[in-house]
Protein backbone atom coordinates (compact mmCIF):
# COMPACT_ATOMS: atom_id res chain seq x y z
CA UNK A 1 49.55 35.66 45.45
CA UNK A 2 53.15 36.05 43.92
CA UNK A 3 51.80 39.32 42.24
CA UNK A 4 50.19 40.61 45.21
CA UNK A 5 53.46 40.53 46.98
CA UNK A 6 55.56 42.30 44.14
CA UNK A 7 52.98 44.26 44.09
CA UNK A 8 53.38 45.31 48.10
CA UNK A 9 57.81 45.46 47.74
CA UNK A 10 57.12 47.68 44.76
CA UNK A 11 55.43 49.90 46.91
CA UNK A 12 57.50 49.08 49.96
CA UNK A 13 60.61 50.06 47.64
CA UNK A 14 58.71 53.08 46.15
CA UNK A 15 58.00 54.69 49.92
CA UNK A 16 61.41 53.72 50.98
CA UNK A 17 62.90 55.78 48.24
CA UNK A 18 60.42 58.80 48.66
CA UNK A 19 61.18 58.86 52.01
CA UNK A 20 65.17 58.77 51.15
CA UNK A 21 64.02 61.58 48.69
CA UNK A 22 62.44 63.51 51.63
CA UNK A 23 65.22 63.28 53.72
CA UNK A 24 67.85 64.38 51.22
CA UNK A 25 65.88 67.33 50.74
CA UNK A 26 64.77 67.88 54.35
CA UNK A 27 68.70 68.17 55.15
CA UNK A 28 69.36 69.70 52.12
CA UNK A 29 71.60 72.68 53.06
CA UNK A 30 71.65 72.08 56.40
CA UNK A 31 75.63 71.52 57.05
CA UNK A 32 75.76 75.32 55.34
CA UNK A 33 78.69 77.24 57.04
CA UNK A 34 77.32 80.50 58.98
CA UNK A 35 77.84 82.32 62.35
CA UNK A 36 75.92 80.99 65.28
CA UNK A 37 76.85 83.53 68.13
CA UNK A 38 74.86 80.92 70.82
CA UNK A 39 77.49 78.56 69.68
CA UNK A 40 80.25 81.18 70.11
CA UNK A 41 80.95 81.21 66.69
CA UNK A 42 81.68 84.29 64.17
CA UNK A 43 83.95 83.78 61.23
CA UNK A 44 85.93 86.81 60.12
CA UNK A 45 85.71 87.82 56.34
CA UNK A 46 89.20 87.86 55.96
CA UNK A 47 91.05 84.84 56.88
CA UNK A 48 94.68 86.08 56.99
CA UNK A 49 95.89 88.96 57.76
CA UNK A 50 100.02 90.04 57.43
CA UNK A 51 102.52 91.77 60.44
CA UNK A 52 105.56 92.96 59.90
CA UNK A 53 108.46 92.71 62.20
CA UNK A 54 111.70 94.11 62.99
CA UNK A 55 114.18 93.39 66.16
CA UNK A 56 116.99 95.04 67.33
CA UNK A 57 119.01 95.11 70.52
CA UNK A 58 121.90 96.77 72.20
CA UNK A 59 123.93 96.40 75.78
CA UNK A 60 121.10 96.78 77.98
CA UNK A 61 117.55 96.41 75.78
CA UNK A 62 115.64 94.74 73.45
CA UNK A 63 113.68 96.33 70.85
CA UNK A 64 110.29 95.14 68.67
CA UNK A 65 108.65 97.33 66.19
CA UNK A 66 105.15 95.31 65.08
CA UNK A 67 103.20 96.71 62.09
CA UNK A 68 99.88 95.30 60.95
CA UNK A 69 96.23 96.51 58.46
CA UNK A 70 93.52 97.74 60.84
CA UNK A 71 90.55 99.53 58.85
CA UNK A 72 90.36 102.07 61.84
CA UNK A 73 92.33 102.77 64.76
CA UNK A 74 90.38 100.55 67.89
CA UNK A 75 91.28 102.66 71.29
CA UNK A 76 88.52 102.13 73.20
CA UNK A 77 88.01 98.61 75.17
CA UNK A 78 84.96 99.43 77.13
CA UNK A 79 82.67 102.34 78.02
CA UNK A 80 79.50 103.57 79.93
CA UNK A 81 77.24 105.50 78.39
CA UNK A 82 74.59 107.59 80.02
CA UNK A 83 71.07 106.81 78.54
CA UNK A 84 67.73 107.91 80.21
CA UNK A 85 69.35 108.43 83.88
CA UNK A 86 71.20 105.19 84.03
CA UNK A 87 75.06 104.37 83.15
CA UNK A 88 74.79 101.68 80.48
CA UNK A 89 77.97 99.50 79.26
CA UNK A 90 79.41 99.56 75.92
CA UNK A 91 81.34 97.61 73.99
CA UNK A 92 81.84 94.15 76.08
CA UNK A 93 82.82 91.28 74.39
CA UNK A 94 80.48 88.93 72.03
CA UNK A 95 81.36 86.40 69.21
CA UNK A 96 83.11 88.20 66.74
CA UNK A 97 82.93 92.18 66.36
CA UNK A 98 81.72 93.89 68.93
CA UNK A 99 78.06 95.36 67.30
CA UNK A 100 79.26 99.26 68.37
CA UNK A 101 82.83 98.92 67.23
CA UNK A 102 84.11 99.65 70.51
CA UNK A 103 87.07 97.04 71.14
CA UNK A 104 90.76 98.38 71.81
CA UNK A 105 93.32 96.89 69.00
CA UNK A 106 96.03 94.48 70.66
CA UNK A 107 99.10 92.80 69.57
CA UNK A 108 100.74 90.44 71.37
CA UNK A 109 103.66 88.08 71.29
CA UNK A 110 104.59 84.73 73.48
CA UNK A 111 108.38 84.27 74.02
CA UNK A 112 110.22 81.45 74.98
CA UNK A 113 114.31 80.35 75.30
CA UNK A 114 113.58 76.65 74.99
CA UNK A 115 112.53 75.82 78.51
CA UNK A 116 109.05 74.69 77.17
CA UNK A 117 110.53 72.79 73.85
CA UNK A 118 106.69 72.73 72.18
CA UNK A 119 106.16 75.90 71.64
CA UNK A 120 109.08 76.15 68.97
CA UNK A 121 106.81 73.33 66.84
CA UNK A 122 103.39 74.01 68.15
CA UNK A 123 102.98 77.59 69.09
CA UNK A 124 99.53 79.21 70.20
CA UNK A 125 97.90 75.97 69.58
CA UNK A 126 99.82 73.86 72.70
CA UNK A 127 98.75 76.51 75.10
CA UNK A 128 94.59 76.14 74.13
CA UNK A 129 93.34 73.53 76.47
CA UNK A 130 90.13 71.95 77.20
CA UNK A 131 87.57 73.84 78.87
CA UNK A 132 89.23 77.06 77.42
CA UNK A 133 86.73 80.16 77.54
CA UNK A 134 84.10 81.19 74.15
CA UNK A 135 85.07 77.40 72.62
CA UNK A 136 81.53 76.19 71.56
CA UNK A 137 81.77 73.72 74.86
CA UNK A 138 83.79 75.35 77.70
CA UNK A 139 84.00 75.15 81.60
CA UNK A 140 81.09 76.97 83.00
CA UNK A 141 81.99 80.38 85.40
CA UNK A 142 80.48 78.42 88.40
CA UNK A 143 82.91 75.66 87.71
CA UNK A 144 86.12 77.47 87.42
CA UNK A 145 85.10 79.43 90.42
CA UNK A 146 84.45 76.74 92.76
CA UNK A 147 88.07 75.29 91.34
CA UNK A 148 90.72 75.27 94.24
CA UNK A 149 93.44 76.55 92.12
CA UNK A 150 92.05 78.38 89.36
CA UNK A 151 88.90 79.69 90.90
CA UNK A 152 89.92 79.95 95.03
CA UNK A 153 93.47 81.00 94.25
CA UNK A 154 93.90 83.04 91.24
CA UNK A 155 90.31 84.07 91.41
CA UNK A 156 89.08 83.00 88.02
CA UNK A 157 85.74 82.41 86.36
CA UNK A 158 87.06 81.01 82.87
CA UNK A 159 89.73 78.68 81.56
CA UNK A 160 92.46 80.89 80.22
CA UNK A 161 95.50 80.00 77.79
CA UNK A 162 97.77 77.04 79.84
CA UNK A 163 100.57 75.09 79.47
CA UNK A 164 100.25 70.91 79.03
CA UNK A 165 102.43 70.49 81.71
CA UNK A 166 100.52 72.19 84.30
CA UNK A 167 97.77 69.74 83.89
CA UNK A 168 98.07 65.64 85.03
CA UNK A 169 95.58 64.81 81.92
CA UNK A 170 94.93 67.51 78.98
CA UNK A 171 91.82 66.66 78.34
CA UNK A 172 90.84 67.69 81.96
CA UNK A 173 90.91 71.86 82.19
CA UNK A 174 90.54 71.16 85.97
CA UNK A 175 93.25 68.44 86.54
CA UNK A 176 95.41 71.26 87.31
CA UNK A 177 98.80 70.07 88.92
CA UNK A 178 99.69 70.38 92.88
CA UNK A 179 100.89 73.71 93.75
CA UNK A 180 104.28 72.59 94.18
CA UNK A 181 104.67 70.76 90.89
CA UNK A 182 103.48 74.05 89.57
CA UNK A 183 106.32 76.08 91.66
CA UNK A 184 108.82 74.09 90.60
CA UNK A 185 107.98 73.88 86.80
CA UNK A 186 107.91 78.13 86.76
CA UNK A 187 111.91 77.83 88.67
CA UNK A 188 112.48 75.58 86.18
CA UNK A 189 111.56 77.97 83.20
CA UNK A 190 108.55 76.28 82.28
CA UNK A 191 106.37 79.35 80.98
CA UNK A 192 106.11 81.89 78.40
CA UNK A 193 106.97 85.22 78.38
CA UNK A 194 103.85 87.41 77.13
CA UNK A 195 104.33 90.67 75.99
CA UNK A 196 100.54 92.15 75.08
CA UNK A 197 100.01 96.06 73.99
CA UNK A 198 96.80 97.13 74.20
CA UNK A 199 95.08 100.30 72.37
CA UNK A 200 93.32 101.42 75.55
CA UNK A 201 94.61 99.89 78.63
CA UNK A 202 98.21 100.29 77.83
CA UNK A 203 98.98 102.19 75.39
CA UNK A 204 98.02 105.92 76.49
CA UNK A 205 100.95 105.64 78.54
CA UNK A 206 103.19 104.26 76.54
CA UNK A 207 103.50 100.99 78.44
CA UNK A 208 102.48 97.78 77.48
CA UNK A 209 100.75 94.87 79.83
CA UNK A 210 103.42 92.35 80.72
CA UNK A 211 101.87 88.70 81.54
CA UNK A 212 102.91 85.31 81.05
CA UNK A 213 100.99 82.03 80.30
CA UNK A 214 101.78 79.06 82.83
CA UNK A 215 99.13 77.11 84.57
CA UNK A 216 96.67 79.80 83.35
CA UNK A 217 97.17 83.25 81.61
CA UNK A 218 98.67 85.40 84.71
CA UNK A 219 99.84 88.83 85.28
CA UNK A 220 103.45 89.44 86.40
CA UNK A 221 104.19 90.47 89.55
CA UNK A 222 102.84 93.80 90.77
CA UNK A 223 100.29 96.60 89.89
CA UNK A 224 98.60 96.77 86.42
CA UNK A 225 98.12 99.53 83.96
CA UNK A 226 94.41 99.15 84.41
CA UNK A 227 91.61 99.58 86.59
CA UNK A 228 88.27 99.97 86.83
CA UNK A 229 86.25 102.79 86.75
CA UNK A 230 82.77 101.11 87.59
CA UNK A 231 81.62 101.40 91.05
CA UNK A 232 79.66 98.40 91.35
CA UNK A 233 77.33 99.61 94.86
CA UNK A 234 76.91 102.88 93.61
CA UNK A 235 76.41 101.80 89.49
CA UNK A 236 78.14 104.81 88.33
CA UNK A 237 81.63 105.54 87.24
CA UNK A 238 84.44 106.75 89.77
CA UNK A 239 86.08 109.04 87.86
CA UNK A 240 85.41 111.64 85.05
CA UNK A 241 87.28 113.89 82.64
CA UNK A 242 89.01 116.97 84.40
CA UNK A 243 86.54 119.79 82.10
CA UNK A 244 89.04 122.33 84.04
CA UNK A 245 91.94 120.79 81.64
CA UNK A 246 90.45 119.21 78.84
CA UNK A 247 87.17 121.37 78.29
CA UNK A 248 84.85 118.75 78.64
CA UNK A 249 83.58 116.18 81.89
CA UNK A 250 82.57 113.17 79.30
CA UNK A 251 82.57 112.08 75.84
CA UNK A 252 80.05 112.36 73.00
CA UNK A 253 78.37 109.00 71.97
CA UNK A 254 78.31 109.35 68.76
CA UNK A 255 82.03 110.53 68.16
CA UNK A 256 82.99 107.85 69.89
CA UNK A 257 80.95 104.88 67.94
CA UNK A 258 82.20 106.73 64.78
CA UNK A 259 85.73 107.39 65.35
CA UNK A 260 85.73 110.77 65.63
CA UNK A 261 88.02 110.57 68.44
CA UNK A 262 91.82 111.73 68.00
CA UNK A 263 94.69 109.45 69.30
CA UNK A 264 96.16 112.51 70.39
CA UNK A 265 93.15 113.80 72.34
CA UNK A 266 92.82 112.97 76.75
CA UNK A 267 90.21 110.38 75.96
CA UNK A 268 91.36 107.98 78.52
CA UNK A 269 91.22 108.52 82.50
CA UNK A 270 94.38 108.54 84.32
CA UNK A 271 94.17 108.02 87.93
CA UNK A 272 95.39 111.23 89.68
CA UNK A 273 94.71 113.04 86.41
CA UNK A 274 90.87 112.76 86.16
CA UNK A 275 88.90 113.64 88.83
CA UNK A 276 86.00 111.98 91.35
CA UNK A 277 82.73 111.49 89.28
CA UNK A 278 80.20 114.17 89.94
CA UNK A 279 76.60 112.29 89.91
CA UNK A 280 75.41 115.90 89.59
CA UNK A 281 77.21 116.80 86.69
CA UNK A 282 73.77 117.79 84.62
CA UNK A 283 74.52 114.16 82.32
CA UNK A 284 72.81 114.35 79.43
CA UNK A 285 71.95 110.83 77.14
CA UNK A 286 74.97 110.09 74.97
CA UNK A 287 77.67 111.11 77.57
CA UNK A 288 80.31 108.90 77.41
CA UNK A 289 83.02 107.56 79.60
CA UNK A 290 85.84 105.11 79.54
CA UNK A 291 84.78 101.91 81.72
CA UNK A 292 88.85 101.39 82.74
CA UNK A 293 91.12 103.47 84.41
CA UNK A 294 94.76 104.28 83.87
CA UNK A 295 97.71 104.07 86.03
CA UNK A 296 101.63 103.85 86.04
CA UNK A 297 102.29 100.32 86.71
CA UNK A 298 104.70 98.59 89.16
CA UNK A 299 106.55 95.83 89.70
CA UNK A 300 107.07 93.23 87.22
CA UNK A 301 104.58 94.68 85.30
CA UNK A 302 105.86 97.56 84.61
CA UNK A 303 109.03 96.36 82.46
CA UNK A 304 108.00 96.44 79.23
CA UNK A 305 107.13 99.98 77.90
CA UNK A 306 106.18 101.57 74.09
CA UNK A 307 108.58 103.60 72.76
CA UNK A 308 107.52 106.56 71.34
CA UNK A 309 103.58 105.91 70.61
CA UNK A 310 101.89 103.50 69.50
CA UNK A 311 100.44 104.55 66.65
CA UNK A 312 97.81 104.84 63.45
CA UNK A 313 98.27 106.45 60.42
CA UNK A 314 97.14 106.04 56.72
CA UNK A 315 95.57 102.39 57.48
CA UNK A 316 98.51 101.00 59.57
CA UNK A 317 99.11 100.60 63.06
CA UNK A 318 103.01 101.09 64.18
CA UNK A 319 104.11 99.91 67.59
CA UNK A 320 107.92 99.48 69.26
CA UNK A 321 107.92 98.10 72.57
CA UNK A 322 111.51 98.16 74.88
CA UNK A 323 111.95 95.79 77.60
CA UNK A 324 115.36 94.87 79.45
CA UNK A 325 117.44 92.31 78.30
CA UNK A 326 117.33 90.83 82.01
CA UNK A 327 114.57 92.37 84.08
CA UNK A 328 115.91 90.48 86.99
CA UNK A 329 112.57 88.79 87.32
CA UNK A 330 113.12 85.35 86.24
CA UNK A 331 110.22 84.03 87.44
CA UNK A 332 108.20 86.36 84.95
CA UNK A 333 110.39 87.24 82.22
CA UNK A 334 112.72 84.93 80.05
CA UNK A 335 116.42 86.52 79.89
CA UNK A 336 117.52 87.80 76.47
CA UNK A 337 121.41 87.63 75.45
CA UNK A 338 123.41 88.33 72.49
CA UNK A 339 123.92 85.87 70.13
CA UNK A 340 120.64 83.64 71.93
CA UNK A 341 118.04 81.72 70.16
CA UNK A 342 114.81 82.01 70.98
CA UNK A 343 111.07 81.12 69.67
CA UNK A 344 108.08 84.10 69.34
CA UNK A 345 104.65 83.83 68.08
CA UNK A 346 102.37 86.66 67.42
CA UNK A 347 98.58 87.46 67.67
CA UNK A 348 96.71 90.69 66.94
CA UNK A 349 93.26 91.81 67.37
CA UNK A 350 91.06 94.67 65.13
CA UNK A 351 88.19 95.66 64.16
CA UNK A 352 86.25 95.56 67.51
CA UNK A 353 87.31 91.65 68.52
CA UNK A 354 88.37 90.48 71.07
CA UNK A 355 88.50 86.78 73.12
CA UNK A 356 89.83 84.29 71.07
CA UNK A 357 88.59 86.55 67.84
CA UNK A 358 92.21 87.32 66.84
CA UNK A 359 94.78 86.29 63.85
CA UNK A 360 97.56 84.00 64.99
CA UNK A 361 101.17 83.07 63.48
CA UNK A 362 103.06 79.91 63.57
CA UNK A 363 106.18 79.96 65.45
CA UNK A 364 109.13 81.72 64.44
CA UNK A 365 112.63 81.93 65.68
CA UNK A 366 114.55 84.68 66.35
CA UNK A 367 117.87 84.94 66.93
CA UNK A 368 119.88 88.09 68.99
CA UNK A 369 122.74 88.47 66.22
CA UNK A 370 122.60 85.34 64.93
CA UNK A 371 120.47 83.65 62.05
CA UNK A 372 116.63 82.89 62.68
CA UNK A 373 113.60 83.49 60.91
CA UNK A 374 113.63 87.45 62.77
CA UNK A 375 117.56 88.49 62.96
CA UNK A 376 117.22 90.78 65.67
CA UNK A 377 120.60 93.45 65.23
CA UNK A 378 122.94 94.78 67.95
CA UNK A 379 123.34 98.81 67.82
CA UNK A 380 125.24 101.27 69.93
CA UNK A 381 123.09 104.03 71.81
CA UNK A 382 120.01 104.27 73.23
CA UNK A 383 117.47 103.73 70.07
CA UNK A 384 117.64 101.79 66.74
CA UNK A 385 117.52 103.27 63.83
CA UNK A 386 114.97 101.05 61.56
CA UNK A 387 115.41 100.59 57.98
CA UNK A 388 113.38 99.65 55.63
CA UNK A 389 113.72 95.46 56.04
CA UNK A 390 111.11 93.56 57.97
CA UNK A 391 110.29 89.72 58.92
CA UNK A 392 106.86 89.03 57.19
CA UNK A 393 105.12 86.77 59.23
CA UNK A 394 101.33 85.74 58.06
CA UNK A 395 98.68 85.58 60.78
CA UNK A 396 95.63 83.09 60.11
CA UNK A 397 92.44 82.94 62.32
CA UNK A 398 92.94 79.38 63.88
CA UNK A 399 89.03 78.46 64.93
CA UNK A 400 88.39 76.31 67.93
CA UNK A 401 91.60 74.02 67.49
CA UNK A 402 92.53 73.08 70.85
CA UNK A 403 95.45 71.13 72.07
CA UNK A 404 93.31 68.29 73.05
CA UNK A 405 91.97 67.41 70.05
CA UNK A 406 95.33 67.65 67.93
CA UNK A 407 96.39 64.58 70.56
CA UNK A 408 92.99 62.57 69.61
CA UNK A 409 92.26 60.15 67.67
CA UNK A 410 90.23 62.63 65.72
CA UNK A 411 93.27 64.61 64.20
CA UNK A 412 94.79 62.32 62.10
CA UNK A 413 98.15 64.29 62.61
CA UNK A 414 98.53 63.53 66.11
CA UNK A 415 101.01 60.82 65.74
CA UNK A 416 103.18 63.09 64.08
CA UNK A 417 102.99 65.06 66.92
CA UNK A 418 103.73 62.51 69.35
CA UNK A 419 106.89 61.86 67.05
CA UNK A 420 107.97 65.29 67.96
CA UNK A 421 107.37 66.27 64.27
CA UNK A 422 106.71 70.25 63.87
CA UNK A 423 103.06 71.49 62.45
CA UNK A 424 104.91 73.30 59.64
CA UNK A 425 106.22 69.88 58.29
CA UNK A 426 102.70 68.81 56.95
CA UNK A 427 100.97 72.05 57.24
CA UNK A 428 100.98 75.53 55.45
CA UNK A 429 99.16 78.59 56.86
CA UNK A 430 96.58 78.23 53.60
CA UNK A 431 95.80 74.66 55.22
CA UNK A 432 95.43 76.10 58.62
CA UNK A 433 92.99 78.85 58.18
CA UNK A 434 90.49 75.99 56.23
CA UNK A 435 91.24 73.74 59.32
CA UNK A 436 90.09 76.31 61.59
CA UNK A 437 86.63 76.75 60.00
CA UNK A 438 86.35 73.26 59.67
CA UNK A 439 86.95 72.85 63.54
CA UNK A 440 84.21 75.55 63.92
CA UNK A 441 81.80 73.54 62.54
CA UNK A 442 83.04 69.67 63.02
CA UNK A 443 79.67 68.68 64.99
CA UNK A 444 77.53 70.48 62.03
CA UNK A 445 79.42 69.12 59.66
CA UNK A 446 79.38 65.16 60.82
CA UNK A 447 75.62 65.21 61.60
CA UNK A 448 74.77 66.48 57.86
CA UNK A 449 77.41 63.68 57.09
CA UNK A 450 75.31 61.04 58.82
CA UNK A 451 72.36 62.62 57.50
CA UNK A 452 73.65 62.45 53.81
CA UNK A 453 74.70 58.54 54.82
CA UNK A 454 71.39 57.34 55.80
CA UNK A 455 69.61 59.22 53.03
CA UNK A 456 72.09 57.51 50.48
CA UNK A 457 71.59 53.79 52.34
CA UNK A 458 67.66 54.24 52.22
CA UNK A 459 67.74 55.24 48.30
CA UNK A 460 70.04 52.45 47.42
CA UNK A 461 67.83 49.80 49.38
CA UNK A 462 65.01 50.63 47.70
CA UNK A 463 66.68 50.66 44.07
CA UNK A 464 67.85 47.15 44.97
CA UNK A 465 64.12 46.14 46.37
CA UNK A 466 62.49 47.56 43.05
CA UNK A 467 64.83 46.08 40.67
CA UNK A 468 64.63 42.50 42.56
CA UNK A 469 60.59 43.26 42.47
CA UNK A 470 60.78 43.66 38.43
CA UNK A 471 62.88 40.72 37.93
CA UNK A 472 61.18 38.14 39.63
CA UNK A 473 58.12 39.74 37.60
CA UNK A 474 60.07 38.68 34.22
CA UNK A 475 61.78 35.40 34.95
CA UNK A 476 62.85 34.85 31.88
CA UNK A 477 65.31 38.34 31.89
């Protein structure tokens, strides 16, 4: 009888550990890092990517040259292309690089003078809150839209780039504070300036799209550089190219998928410029045209401008932008004086991303003739005359980190945050960019964990039921 029941652990033990066996290998490679565009997810093959910076500034304006890699020069951010009788778009945005190539290039920098103390320790990561738009998990478009503030107001349909403040609970995207909590924070300074060139929708003109990030990410006040050039009834563009000045009513397909387009050539519609779209044109499959318009801005918007052009040469994009020191919008636009202290943080996107597909600094500080990690320098006239010395500031791609989860319990960092304590003091960029990846994948990652736990529990139990089995067998041992 005793054998008969060694016998049956023995087995018992022998199909516990095949099936431990079996499970190890089932889940075997499983956790494996890879894209998952259903997910939202596309990691870029290069991690980091540098900027340079300079700053300068005399009596009136302030002055930022920004120079970054980009493999090709991205000026297109959307198209329509004619194929078989119908206009067809091109180049919207998708998880990581757009399949075409067609994405403009952007750089962009947030600005503060202290009013929203966080930024100068947290930067880009305190303004990604929950529900934010291609996360993995995000608010859905009929959500947003039905929200009072976000959605009936500001006519939304995703969870942009926010303060903390401007919600009553950050873990809540929609917990958005009363409208004249939010009134009072923007008198009170509590927003960053954004200043946010764009190859396509900006740049043309030499003026670059002036926004700031509050409550959500919001235009300043007045008309854009952009517009649309869809008419939605009709489903055919509004305008076309002029062929009386530029020789030609549309694009070619091909030249522009391969680049073949000059920065110097009209390949952008200007609004009295181009001229009404002619459905009877004689289109022909691969004609191409721009999906936005272009238009001289006003208002608020229209303070920041490029000077010179924006431009790309031998691998290299080059961009100044001027803005007043005081723009007299306050509401908009933080002041700038001499000898101020101030905190920046940069982003840029290439290669055909856009979304939250971008490279991302840490905050810096810059200073208007005084120290700071960017020195910006006084001058006398009306341009500065750059040398040769530049602020290198490394960008990393910062994955789905959100400000949420560096205040959980699952970040074991957030009571250094709640000390005050900035992310530089236990982090380095070449931590960061790992972090990022890691966030990408953390549900991935702690199922195969679980996986890998059970399969070990299941292998050890039957090792210990097999070697109890054999020494009851032997009591003599």
């Amino acid at each position: 009888m005793d054998d008969r029941l060694r016998f049956k652990g023995l087995v018992a033990a022998l199909a516990l550990f095949g099936g431990g066996l079996l499970l190890s290998w089932l889940t075997h490679g499983t956790g494996v890092v890879h894209n998952d565009p259903k997910r939202s997810i596309s990691i870029p093959r290069q991690l980091t990517v540098p900027l340079q910076v300079q700053a300068a500034y005399n009596g009136s304006h302030m002055f930022f040259r920004y120079r970054w890699p980009a493999e090709k020069p991205g000026i297109f951010h959307d198209v329509v292309k004619f194929e078989d009788g119908k206009w067809v778009r091109k180049g919207a945005g998708n998880p990581g690089p757009e399949k075409d190539g067609i994405h403009e290039d952007r750089v962009a920098m947030m600005l503060d003078d202290g009013s929203v103390p966080e930024f100068a320790r947290y930067g880009g990561y305190m303004v990604i809150g929950s529900g934010i738009d291609t996360f993995t998990r995000h608010a859905s478009k009929e959500e947003v839209e039905a929200h009072p503030h976000l959605g009936k107001k500001l006519k939304g349909d995703v969870v942009t780039k926010s303060l903390p403040g401007t919600r009553t609970d950050i873990h809540d995207w929609s917990s958005v504070q009363p409208e004249a909590t939010l009134k009072a924070q923007r008198e009170a300074g509590y927003f960053l300036d954004l200043w946010h060139w764009r190859g396509h929708r900006s740049n043309p003109i030499n003026m670059s799209d002036d926004q700031l990030i509050a409550e959500a990410r919001l235009g300043d006040a007045g008309k854009s550089s952009a517009g649309s050039n869809w008419d939605g009834e009709k489903k055919q563009p509004r305008l076309m190219f002029n062929a009386a000045t530029t020789g030609y009513k549309a694009l070619k397909w091909d030249d522009v998928k391969q680049g073949k387009i000059a920065q110097d050539s009209t390949y952008f519609l200007r609004e009295g410029e181009a001229v009404p779209f002619d459905p009877a044109a004689g289109w022909v499959n691969g004609d191409t045209l721009p999906r936005r318009t272009l238009r001289t801005p006003e208002g608020s918007m229209a303070d920041i401008a490029v000077q010179g052009k924006g431009r790309w040469a031998d691998g290299y994009w080059d961009v100044t932008l001027t803005r007043k020191l005081d723009t007299g919008n306050p509401l908009d636009d933080k002041t700038l004086k001499d000898q101020g202290a101030y905190a920046v943080a940069f982003a840029i996107h290439r290669d055909a991303t856009g979304g939250r597909w971008h490279y991302v600094s840490l905050p810096a500080s810059l200073g208007l003739g005084r120290a700071g990690d960017i020195v910006a320098t006084r001058f006398a006239g009306d341009a500065p005359q750059w040398g040769t010395q530049w602020a290198n500031v490394e960008l990393f791609y910062p994955g789905q980190v959100s400000w949420p989860h560096l205040n959980s319990t699952k970040h074991a960092g957030a009571e250094f945050i709640r000390k005050g304590q900035p992310v530089t003091t236990h982090h380095s960029v070449e931590q960061l960019k790992h972090y990022g990846i890691e966030a990408e994948f953390a549900d991935v990652i702690y199922r195969q964990w679980l996986w890998t736990l059970l399969a070990g529990v299941a292998l050890i139990a039957a090792f210990g039921i097999a070697l109890n089995q054999l020494l009851k067998r032997n009591p003599g041992v």
